[in-house]
N, C-alpha and C. Protein backbone atom coordinates (compact mmCIF):
# COMPACT_ATOMS: atom_id res chain seq x y z
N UNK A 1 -36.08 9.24 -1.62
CA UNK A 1 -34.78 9.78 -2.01
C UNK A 1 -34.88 11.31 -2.01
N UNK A 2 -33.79 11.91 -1.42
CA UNK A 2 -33.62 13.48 -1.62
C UNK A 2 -33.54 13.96 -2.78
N UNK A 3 -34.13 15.35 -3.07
CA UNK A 3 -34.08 16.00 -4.22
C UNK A 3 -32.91 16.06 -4.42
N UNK A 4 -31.79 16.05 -4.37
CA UNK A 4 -30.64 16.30 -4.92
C UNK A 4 -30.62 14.63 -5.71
N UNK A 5 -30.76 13.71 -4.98
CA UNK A 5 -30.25 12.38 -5.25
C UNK A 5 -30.80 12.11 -6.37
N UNK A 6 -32.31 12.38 -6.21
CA UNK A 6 -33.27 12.22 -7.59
C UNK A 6 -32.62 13.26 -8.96
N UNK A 7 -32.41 14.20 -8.76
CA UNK A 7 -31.72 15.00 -9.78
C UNK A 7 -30.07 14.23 -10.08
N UNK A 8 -29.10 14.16 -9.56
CA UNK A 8 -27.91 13.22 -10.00
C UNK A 8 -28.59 12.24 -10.49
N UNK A 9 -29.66 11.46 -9.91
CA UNK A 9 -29.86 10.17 -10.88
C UNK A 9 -30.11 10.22 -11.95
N UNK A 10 -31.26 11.34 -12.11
CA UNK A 10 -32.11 12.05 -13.59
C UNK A 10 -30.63 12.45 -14.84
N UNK A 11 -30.20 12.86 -14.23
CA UNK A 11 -28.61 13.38 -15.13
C UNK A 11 -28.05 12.20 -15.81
N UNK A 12 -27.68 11.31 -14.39
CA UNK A 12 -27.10 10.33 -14.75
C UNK A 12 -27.68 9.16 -16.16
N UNK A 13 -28.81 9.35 -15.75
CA UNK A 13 -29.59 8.57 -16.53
C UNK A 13 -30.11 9.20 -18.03
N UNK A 14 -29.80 10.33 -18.00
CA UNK A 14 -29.76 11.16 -19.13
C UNK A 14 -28.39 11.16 -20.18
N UNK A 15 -27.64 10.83 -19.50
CA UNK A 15 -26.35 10.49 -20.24
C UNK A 15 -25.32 11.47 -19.65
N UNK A 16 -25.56 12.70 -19.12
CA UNK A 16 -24.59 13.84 -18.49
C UNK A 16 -23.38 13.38 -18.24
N UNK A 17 -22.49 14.12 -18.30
CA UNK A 17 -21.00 14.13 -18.18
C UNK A 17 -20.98 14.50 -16.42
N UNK A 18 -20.99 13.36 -15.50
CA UNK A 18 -20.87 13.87 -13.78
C UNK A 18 -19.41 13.82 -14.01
N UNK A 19 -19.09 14.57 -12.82
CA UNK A 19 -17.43 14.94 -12.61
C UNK A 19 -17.66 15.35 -11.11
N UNK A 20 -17.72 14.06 -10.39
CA UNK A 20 -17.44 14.37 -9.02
C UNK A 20 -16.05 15.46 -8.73
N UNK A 21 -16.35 16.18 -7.82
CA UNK A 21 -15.62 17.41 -7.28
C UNK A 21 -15.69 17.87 -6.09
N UNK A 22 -14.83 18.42 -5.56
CA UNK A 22 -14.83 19.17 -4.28
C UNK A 22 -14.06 21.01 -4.12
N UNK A 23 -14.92 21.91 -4.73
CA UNK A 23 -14.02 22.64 -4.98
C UNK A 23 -13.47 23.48 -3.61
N UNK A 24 -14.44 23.21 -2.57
CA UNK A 24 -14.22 24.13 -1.11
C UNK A 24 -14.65 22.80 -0.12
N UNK A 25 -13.88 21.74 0.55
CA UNK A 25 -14.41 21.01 1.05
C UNK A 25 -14.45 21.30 2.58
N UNK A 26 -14.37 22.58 3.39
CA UNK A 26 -14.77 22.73 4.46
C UNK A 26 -15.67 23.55 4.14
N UNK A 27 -16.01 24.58 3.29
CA UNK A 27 -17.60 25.09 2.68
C UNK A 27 -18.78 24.32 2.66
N UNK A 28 -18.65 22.77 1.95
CA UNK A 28 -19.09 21.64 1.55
C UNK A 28 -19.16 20.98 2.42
N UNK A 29 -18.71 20.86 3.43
CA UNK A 29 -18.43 20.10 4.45
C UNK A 29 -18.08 18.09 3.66
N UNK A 30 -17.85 18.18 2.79
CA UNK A 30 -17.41 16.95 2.28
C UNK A 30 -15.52 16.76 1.70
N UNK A 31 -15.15 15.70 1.31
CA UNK A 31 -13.90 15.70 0.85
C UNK A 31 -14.24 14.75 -0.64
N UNK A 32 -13.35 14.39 -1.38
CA UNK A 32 -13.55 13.49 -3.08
C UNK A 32 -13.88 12.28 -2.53
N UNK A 33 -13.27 11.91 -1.38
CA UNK A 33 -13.69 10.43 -1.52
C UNK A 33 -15.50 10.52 -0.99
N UNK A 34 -15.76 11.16 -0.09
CA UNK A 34 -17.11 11.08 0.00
C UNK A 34 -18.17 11.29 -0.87
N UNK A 35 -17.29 12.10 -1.55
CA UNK A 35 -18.18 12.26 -2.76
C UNK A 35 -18.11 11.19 -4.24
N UNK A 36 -16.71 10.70 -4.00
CA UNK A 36 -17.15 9.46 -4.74
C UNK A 36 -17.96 8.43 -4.20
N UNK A 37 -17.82 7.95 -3.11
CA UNK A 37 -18.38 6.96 -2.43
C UNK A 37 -20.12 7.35 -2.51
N UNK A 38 -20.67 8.58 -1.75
CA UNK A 38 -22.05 9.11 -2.53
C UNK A 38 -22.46 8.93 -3.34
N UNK A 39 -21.53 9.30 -4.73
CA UNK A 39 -22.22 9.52 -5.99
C UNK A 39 -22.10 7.68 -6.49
N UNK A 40 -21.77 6.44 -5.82
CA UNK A 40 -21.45 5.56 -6.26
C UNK A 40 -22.76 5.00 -5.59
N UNK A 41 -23.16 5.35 -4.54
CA UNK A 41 -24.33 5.11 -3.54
C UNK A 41 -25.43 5.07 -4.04
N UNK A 42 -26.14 6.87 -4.46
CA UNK A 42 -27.28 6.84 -5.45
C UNK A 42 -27.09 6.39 -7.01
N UNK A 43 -26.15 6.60 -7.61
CA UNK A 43 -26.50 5.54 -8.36
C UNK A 43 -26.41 4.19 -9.14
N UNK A 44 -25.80 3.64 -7.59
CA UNK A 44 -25.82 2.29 -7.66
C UNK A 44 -24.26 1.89 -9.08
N UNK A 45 -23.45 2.32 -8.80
CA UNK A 45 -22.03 2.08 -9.05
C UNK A 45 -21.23 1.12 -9.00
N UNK A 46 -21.29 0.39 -9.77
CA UNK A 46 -20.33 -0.90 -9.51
C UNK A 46 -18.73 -0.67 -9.39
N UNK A 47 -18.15 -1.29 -9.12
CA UNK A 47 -15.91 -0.48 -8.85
C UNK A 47 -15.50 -0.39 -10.04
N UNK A 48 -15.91 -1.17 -11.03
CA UNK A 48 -15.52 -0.94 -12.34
C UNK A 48 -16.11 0.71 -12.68
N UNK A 49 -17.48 1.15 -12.49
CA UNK A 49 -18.02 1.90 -13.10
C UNK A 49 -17.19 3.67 -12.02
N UNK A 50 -16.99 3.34 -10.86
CA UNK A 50 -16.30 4.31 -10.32
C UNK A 50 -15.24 4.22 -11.03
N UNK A 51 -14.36 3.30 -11.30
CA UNK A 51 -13.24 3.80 -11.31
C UNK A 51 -12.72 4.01 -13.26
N UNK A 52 -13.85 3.75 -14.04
CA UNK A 52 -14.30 4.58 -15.20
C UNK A 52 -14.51 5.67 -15.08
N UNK A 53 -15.69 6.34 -13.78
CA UNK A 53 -15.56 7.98 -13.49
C UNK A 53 -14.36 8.30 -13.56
N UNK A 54 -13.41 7.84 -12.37
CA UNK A 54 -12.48 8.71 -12.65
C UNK A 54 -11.48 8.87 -13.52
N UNK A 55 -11.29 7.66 -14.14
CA UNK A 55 -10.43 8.14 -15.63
C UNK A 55 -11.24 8.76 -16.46
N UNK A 56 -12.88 9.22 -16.59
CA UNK A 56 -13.43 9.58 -17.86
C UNK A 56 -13.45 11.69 -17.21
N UNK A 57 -13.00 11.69 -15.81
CA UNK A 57 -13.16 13.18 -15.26
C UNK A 57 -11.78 13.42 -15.80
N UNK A 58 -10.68 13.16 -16.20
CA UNK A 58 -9.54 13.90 -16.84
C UNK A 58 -10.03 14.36 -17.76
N UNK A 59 -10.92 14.18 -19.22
CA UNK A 59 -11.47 14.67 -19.79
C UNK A 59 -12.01 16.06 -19.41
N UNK A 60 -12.88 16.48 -18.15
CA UNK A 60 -13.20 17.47 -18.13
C UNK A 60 -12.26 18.59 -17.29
N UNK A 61 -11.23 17.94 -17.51
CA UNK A 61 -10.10 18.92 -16.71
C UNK A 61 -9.47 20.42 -17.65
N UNK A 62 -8.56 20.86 -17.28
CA UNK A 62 -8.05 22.45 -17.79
C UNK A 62 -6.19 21.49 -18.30
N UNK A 63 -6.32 19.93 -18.13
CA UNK A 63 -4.66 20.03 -18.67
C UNK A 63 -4.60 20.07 -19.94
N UNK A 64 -3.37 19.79 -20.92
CA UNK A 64 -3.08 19.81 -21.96
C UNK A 64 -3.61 17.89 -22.58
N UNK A 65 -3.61 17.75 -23.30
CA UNK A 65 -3.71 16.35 -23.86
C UNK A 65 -2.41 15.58 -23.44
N UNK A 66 -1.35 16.15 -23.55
CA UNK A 66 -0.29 15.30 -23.45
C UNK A 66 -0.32 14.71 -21.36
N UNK A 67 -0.76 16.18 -20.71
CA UNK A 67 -0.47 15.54 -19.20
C UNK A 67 -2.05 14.91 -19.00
N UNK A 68 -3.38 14.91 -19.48
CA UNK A 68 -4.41 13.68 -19.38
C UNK A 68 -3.58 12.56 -20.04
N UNK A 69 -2.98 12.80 -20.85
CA UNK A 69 -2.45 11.23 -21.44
C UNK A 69 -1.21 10.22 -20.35
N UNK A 70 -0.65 11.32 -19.79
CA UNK A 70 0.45 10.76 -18.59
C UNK A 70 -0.89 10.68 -17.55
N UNK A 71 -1.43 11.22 -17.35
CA UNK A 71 -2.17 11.35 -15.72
C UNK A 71 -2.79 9.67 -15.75
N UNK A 72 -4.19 9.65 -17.38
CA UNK A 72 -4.47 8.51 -17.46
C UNK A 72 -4.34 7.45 -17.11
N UNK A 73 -2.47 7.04 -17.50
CA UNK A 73 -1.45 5.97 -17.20
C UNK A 73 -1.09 5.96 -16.02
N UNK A 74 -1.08 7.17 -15.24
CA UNK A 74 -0.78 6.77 -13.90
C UNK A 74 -2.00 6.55 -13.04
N UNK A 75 -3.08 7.01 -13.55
CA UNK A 75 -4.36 6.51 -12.61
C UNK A 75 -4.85 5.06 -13.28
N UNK A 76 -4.27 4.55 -14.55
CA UNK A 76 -5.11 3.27 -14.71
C UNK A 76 -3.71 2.31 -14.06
N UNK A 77 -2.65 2.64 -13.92
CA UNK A 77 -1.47 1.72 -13.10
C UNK A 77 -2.55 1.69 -11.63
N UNK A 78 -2.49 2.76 -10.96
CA UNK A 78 -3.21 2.65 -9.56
C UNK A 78 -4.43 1.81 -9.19
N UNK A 79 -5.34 1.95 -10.09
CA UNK A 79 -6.43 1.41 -10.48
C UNK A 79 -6.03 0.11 -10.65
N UNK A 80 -5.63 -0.44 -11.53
CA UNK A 80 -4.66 -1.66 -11.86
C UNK A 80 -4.06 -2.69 -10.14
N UNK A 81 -3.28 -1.64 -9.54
CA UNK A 81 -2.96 -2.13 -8.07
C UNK A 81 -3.97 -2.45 -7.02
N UNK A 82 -4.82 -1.70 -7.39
CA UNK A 82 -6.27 -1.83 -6.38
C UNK A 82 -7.03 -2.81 -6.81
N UNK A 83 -6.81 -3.53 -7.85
CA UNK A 83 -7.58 -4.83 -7.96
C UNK A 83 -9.04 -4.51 -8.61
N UNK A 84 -9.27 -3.10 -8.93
CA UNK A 84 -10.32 -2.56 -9.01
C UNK A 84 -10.60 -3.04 -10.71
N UNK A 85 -9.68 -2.93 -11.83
CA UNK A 85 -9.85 -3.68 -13.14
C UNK A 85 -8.93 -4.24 -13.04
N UNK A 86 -9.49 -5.39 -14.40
CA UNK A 86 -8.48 -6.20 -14.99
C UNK A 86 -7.89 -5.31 -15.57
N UNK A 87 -6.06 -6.27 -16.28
CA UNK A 87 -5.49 -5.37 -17.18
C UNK A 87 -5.81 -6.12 -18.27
């Protein structure tokens, strides 16, 4: 495994707050979904556990509580449609 991979895992496994991101994705040469799909890769991610990332990354966002609390609801409806959790 690549040093990067071994370090996300080490984090991961440390308890760290990951927050997949893309802040320049032709810099990066990547886009979010690759980088979700990656970060679901090394460390072994089940659809439930992705799609926990991404409702638990509103948390590390710049909105107010009230628009994570709308955003939430509209990403666990989506989530919900994708078959990805139960409700």
């Amino acid at each position: 495994m690549e040093k990067r991979a071994e370090t996300l895992k080490a984090m991961h496994e440390a308890g760290l707050f990951l927050v997949p991101c893309t802040d320049d994705p032709p810099m990066f040469g990547t886009d979010i979904g690759t980088t979700y799909v990656t970060m679901a890769r090394i460390l072994s991610l089940s659809v439930e556990d992705v799609a926990a990332l991404s409702l638990r990354t509103l948390e590390a966002s710049w909105l107010s509580d009230a628009e994570k609390v709308a955003m939430k609801k509209e990403f666990q409806a989506e989530i919900l449609s994708l078959g990805a959790l139960k409700a």
